[in-house]
N, C-alpha and C. Protein backbone atom coordinates (compact mmCIF):
# COMPACT_ATOMS: atom_id res chain seq x y z
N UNK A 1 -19.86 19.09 -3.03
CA UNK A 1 -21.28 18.87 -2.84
C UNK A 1 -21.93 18.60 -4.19
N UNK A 2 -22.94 17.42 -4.57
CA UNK A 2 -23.10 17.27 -5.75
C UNK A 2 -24.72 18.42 -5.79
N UNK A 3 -24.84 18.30 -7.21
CA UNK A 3 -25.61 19.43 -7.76
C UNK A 3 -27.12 18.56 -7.43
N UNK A 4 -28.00 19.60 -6.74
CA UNK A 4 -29.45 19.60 -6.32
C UNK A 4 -29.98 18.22 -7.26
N UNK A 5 -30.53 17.44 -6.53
CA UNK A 5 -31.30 16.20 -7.12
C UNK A 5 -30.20 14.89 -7.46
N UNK A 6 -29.02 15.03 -7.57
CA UNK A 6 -27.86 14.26 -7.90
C UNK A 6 -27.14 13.42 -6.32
N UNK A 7 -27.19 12.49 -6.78
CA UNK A 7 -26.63 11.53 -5.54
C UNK A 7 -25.75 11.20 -5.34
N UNK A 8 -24.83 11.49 -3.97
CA UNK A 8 -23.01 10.98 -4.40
C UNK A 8 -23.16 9.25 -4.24
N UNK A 9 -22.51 9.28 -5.19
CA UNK A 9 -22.33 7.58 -5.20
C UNK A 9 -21.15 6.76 -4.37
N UNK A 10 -21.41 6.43 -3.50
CA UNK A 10 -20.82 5.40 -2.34
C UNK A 10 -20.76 3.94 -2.40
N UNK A 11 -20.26 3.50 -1.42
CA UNK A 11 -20.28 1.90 -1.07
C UNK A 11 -21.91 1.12 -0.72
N UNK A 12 -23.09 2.22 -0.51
CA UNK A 12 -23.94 1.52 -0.48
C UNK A 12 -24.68 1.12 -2.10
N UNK A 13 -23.78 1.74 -3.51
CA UNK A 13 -24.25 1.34 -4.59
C UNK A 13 -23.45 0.31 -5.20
N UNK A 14 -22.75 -0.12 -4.40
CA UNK A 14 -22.34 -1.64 -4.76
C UNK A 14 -22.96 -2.94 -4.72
N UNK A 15 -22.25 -3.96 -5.29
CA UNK A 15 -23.24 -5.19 -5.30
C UNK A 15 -23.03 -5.69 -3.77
N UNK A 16 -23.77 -6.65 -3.09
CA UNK A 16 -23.82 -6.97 -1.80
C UNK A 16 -22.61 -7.95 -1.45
N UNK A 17 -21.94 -8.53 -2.22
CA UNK A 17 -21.00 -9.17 -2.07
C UNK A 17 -19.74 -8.30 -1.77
N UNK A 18 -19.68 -6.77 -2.36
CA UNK A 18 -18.55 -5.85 -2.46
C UNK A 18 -19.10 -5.01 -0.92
N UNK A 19 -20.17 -4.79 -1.15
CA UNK A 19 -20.42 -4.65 0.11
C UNK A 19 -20.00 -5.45 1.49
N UNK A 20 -20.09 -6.71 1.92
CA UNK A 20 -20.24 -7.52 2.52
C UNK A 20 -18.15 -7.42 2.85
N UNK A 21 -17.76 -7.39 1.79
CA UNK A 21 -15.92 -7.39 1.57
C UNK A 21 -15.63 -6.54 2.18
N UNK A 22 -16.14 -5.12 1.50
CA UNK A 22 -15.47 -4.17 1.98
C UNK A 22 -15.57 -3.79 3.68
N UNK A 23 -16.63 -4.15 4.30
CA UNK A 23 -17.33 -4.40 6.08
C UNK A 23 -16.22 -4.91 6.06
N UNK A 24 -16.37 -6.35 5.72
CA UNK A 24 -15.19 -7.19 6.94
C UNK A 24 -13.83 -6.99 6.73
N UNK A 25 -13.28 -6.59 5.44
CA UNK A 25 -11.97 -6.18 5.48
C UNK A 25 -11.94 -4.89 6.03
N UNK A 26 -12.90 -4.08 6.35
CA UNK A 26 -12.60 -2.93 7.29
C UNK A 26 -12.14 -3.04 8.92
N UNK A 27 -13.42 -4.54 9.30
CA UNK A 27 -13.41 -4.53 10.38
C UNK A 27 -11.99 -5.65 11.03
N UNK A 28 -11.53 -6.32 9.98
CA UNK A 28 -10.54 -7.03 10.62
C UNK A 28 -9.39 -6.47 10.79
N UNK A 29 -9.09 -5.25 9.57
CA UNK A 29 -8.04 -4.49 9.90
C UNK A 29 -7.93 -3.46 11.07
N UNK A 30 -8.98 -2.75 11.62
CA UNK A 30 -9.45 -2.26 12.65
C UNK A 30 -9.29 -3.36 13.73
N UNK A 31 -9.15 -4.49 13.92
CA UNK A 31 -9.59 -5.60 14.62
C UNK A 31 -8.00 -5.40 14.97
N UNK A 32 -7.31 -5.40 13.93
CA UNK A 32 -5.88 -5.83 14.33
C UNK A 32 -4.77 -5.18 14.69
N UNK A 33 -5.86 -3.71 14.69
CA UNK A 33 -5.10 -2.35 14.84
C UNK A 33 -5.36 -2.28 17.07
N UNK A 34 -5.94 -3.31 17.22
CA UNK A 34 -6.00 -3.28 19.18
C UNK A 34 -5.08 -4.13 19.85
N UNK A 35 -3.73 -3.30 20.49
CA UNK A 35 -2.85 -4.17 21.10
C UNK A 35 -3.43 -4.96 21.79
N UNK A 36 -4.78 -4.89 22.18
CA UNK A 36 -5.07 -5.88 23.88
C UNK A 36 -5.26 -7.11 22.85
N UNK A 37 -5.79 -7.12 21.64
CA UNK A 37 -6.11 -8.63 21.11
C UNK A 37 -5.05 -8.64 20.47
N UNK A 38 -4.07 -8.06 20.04
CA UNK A 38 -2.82 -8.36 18.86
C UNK A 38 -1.52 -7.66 19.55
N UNK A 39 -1.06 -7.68 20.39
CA UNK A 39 -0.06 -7.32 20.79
C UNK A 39 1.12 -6.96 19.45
N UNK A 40 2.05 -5.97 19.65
CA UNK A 40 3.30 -5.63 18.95
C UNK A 40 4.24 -6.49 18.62
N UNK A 41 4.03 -7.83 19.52
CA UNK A 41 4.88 -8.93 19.35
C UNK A 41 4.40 -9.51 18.29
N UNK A 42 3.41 -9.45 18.62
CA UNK A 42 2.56 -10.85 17.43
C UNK A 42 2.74 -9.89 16.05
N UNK A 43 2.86 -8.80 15.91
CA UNK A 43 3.04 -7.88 14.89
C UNK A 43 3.50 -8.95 13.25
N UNK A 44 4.47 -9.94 13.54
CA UNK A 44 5.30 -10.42 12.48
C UNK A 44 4.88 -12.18 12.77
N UNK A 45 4.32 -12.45 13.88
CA UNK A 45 3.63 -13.82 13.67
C UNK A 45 2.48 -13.80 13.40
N UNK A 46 1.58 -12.82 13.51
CA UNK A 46 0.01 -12.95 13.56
C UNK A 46 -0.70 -11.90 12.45
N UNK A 47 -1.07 -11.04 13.08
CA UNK A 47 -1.10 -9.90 12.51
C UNK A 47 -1.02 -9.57 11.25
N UNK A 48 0.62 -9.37 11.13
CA UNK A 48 0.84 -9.18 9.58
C UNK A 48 0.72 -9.43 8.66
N UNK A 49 0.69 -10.36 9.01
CA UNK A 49 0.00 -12.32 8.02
C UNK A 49 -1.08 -11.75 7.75
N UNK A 50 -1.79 -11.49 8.54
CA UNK A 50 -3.62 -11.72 8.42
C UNK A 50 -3.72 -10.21 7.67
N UNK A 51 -3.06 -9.50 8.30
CA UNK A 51 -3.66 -7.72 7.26
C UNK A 51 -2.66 -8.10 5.68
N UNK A 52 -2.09 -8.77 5.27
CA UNK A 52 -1.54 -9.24 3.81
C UNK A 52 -2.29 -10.13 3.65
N UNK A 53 -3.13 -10.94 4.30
CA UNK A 53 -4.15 -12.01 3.91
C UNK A 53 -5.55 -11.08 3.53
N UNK A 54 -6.18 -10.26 4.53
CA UNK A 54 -7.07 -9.37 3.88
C UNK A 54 -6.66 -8.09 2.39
N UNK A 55 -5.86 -8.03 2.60
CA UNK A 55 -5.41 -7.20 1.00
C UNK A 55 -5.50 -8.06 0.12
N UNK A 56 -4.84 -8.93 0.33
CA UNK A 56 -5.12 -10.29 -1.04
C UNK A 56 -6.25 -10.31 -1.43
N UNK A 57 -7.40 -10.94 -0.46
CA UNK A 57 -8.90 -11.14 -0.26
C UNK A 57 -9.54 -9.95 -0.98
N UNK A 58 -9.29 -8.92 -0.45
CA UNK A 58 -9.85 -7.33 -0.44
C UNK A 58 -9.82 -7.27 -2.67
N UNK A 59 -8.35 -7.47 -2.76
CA UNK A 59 -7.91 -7.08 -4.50
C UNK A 59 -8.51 -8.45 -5.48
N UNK A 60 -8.65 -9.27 -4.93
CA UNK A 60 -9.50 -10.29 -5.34
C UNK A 60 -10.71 -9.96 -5.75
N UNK A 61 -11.17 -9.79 -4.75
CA UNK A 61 -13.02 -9.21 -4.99
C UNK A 61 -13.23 -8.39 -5.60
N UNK A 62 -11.86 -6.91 -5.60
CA UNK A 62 -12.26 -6.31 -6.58
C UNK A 62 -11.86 -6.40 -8.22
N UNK A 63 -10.72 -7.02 -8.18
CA UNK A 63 -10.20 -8.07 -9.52
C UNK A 63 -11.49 -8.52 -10.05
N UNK A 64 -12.39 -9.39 -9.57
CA UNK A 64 -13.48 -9.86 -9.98
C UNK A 64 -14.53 -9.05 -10.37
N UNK A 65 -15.03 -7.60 -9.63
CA UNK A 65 -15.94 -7.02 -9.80
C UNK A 65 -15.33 -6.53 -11.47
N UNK A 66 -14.14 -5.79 -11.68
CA UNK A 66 -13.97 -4.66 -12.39
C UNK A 66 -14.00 -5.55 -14.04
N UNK A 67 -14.10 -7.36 -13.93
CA UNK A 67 -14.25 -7.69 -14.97
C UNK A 67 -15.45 -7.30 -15.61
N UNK A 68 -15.76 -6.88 -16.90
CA UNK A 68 -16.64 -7.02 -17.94
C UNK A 68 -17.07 -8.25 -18.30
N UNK A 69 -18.20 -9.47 -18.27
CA UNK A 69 -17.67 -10.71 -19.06
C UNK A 69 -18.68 -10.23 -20.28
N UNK A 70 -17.25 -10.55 -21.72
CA UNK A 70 -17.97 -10.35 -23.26
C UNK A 70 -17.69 -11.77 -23.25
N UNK A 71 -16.16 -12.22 -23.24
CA UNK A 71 -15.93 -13.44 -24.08
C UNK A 71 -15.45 -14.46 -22.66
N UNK A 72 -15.36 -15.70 -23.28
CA UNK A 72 -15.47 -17.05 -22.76
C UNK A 72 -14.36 -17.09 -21.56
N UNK A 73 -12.83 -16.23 -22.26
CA UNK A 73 -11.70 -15.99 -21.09
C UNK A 73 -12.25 -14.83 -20.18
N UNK A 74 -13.15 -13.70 -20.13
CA UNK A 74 -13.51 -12.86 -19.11
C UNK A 74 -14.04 -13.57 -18.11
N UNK A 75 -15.06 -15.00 -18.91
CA UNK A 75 -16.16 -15.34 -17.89
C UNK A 75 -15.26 -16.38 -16.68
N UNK A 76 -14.12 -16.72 -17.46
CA UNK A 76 -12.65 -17.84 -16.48
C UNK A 76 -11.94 -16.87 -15.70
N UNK A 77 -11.87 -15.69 -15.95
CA UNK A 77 -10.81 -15.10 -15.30
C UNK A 77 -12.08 -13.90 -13.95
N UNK A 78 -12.96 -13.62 -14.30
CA UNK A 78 -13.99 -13.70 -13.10
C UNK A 78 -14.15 -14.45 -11.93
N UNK A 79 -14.75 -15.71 -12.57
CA UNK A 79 -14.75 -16.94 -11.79
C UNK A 79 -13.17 -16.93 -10.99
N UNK A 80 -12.56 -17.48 -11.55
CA UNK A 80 -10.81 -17.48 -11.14
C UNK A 80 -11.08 -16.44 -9.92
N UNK A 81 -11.08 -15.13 -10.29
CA UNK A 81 -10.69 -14.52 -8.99
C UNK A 81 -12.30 -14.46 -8.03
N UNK A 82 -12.91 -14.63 -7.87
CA UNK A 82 -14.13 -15.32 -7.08
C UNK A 82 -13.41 -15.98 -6.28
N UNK A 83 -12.89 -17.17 -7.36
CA UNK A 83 -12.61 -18.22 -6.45
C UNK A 83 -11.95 -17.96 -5.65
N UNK A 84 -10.66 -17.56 -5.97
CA UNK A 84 -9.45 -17.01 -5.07
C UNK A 84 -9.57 -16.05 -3.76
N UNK A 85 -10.95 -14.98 -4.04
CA UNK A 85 -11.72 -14.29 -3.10
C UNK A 85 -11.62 -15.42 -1.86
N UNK A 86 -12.76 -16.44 -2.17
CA UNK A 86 -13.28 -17.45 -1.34
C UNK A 86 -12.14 -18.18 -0.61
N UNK A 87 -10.81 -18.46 -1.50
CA UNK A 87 -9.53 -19.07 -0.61
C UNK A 87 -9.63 -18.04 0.13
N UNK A 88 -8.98 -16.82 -0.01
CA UNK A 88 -8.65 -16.30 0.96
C UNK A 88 -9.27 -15.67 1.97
N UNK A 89 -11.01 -15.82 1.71
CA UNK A 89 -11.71 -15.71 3.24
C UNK A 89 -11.18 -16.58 3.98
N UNK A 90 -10.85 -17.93 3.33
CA UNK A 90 -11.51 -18.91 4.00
C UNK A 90 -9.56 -19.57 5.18
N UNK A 91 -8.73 -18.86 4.34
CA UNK A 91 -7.13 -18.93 4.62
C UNK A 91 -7.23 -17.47 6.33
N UNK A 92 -8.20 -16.62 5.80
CA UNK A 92 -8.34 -16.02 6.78
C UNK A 92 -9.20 -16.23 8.15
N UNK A 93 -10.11 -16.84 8.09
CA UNK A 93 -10.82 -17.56 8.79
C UNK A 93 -10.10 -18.31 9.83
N UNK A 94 -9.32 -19.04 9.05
CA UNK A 94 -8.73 -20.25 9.64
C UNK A 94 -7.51 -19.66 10.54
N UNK A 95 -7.03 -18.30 9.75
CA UNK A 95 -5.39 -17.49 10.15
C UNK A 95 -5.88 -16.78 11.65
N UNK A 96 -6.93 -16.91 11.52
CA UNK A 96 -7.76 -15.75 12.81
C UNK A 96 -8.06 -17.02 13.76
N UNK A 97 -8.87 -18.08 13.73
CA UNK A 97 -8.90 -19.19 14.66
C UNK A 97 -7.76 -19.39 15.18
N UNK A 98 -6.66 -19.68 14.44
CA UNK A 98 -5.33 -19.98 15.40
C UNK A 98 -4.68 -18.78 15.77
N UNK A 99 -5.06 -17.62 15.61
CA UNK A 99 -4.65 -16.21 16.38
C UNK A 99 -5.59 -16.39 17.49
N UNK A 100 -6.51 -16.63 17.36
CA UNK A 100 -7.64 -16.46 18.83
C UNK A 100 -6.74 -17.71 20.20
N UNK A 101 -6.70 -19.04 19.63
CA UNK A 101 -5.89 -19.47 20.34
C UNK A 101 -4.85 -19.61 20.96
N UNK A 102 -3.62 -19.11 19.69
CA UNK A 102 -2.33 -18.66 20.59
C UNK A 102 -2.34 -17.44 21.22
N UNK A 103 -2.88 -16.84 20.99
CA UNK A 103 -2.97 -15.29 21.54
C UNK A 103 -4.13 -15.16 22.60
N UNK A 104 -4.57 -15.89 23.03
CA UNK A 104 -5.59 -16.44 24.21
C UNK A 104 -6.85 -15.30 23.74
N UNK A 105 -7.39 -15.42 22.98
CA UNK A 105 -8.29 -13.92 22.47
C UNK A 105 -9.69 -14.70 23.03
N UNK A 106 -10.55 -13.99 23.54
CA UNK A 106 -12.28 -14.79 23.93
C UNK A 106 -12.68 -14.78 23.23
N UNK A 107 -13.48 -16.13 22.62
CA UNK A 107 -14.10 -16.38 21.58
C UNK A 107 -15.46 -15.43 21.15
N UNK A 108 -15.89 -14.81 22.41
CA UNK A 108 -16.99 -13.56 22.35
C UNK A 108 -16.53 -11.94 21.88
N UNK A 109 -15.33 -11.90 21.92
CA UNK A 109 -14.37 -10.80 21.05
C UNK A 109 -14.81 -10.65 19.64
N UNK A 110 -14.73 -12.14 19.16
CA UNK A 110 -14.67 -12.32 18.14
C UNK A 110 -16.22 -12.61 17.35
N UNK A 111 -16.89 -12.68 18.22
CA UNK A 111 -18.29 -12.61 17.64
C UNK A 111 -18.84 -11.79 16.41
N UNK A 112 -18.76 -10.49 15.93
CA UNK A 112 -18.71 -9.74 14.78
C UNK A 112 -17.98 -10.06 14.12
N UNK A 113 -16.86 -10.36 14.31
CA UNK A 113 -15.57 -10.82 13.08
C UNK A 113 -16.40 -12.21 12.15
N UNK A 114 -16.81 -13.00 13.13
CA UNK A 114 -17.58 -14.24 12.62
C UNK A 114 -18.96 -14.38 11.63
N UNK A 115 -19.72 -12.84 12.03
CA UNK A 115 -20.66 -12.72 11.68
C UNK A 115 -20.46 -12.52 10.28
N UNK A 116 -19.84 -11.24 10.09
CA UNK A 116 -18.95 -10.43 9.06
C UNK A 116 -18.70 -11.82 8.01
N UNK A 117 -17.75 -12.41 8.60
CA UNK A 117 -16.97 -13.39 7.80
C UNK A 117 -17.92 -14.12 7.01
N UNK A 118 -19.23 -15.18 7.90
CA UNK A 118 -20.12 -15.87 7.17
C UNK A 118 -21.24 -15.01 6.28
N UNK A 119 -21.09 -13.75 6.47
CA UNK A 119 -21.76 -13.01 5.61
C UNK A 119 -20.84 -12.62 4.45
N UNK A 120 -20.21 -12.27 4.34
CA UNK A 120 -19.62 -12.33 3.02
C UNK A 120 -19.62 -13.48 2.35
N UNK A 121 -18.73 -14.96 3.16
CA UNK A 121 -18.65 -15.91 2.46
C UNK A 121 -19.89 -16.07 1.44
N UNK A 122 -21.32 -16.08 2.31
CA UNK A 122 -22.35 -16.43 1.77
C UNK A 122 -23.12 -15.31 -0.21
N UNK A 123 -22.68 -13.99 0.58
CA UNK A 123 -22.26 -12.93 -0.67
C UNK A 123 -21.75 -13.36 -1.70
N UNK A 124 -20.39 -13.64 -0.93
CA UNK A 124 -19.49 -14.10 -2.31
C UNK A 124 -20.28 -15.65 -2.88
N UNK A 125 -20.93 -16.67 -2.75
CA UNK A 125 -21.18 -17.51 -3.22
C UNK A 125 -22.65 -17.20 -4.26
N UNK A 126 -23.19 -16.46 -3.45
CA UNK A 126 -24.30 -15.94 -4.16
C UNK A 126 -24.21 -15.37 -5.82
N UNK A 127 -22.89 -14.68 -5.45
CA UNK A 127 -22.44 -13.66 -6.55
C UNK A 127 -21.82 -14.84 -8.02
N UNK A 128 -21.15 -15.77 -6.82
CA UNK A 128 -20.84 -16.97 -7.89
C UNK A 128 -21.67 -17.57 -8.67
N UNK A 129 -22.89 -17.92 -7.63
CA UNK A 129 -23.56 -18.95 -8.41
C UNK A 129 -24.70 -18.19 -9.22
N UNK A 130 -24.88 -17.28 -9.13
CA UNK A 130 -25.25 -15.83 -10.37
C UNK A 130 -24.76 -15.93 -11.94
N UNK A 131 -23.11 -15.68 -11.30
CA UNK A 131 -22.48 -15.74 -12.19
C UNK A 131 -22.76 -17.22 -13.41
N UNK A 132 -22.46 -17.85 -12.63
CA UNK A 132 -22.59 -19.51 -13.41
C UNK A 132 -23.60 -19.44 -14.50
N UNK A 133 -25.08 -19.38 -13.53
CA UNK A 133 -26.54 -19.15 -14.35
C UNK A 133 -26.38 -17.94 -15.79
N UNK A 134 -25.79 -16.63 -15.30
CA UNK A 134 -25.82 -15.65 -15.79
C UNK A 134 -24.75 -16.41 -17.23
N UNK A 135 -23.60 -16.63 -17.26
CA UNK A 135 -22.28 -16.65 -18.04
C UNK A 135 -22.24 -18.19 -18.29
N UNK A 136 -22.38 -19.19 -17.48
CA UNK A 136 -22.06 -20.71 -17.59
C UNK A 136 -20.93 -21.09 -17.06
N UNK A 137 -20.67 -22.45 -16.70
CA UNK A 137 -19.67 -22.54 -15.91
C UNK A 137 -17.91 -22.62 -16.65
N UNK A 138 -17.50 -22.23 -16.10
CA UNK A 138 -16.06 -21.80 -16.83
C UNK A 138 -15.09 -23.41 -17.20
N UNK A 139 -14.58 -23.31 -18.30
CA UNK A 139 -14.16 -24.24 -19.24
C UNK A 139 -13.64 -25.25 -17.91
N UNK A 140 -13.47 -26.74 -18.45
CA UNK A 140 -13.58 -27.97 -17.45
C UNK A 140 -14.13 -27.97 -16.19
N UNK A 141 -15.07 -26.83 -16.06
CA UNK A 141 -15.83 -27.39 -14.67
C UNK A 141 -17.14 -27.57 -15.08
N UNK A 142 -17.79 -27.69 -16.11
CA UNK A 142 -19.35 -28.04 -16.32
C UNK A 142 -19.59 -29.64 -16.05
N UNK A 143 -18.44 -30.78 -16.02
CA UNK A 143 -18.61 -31.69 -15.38
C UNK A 143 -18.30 -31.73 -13.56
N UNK A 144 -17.67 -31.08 -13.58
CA UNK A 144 -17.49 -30.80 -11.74
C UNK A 144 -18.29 -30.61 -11.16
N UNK A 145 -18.82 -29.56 -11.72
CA UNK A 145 -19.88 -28.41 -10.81
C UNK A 145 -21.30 -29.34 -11.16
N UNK A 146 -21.41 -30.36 -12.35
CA UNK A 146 -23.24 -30.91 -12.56
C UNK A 146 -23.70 -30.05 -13.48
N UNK A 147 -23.03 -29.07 -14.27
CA UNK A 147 -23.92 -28.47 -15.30
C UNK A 147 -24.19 -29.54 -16.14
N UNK A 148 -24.89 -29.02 -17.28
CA UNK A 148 -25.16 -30.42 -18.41
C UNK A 148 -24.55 -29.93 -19.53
């Protein structure tokens, strides 16, 4: 119990993007923990894939948070795992659409999973394009991205 006037510090004092991660990687692993939508079979075609696709995702985001940026390689290796965050929503997204179909799942099942999902994505971009303004854009992309 913390001491009178002192606040335990939780997941709601995170940034909204870590927030937003930590929801949907809760809820997809929970998601995948219900035989009626993931059967024991699918265990090693579906499933497994996707809960090693959210750990990836999950250590990503926090890879990214736990950087400091001082120097020019912190502000690349941030970005970097951002980015990589964003693959692997987006590898998951896609790993869960073709689970809904082979696995005949109702697309109204999946309604929160979707919500979840475009809310983070949108988190995580936010957090990016923060970053950019905040740090600048990371070495050979200031012509990509339109910086000047």
């Amino acid at each position: 119990m913390p001491a009178r006037g002192m606040k335990m510090k939780n997941i709601t004092e995170k940034t909204p993007a870590l927030r937003a991660a930590n929801e949907f990687s809760e809820y997809v692993l929970r998601l995948l923990c219900k035989e009626d939508l993931f059967p024991k079979r699918s265990r090693w075609l579906m499933s497994g894939k996707l809960a090693d696709m959210v750990n990836d995702f999950h250590t990503a985001i926090f890879r990214a948070n736990e950087i400091n940026v001082v120097t020019p390689q912190e502000r690349d290796e941030r970005h970097y795992q951002i980015t990589m965050a964003l693959a692997h929503l987006m590898a998951i997204d896609a790993k869960m659409n073709l689970a809904m179909r082979v696995l005949d799942i109702e697309p109204n099942l999946l309604e929160h999973y979707a919500h979840l999902a475009n809310e983070c994505r949108s988190r995580i971009m936010t957090w990016k394009n923060s970053d950019k303004k905040r740090y600048g854009s990371p070495d050979g992309l200031s012509n990509i991205e339109g910086d000047s």
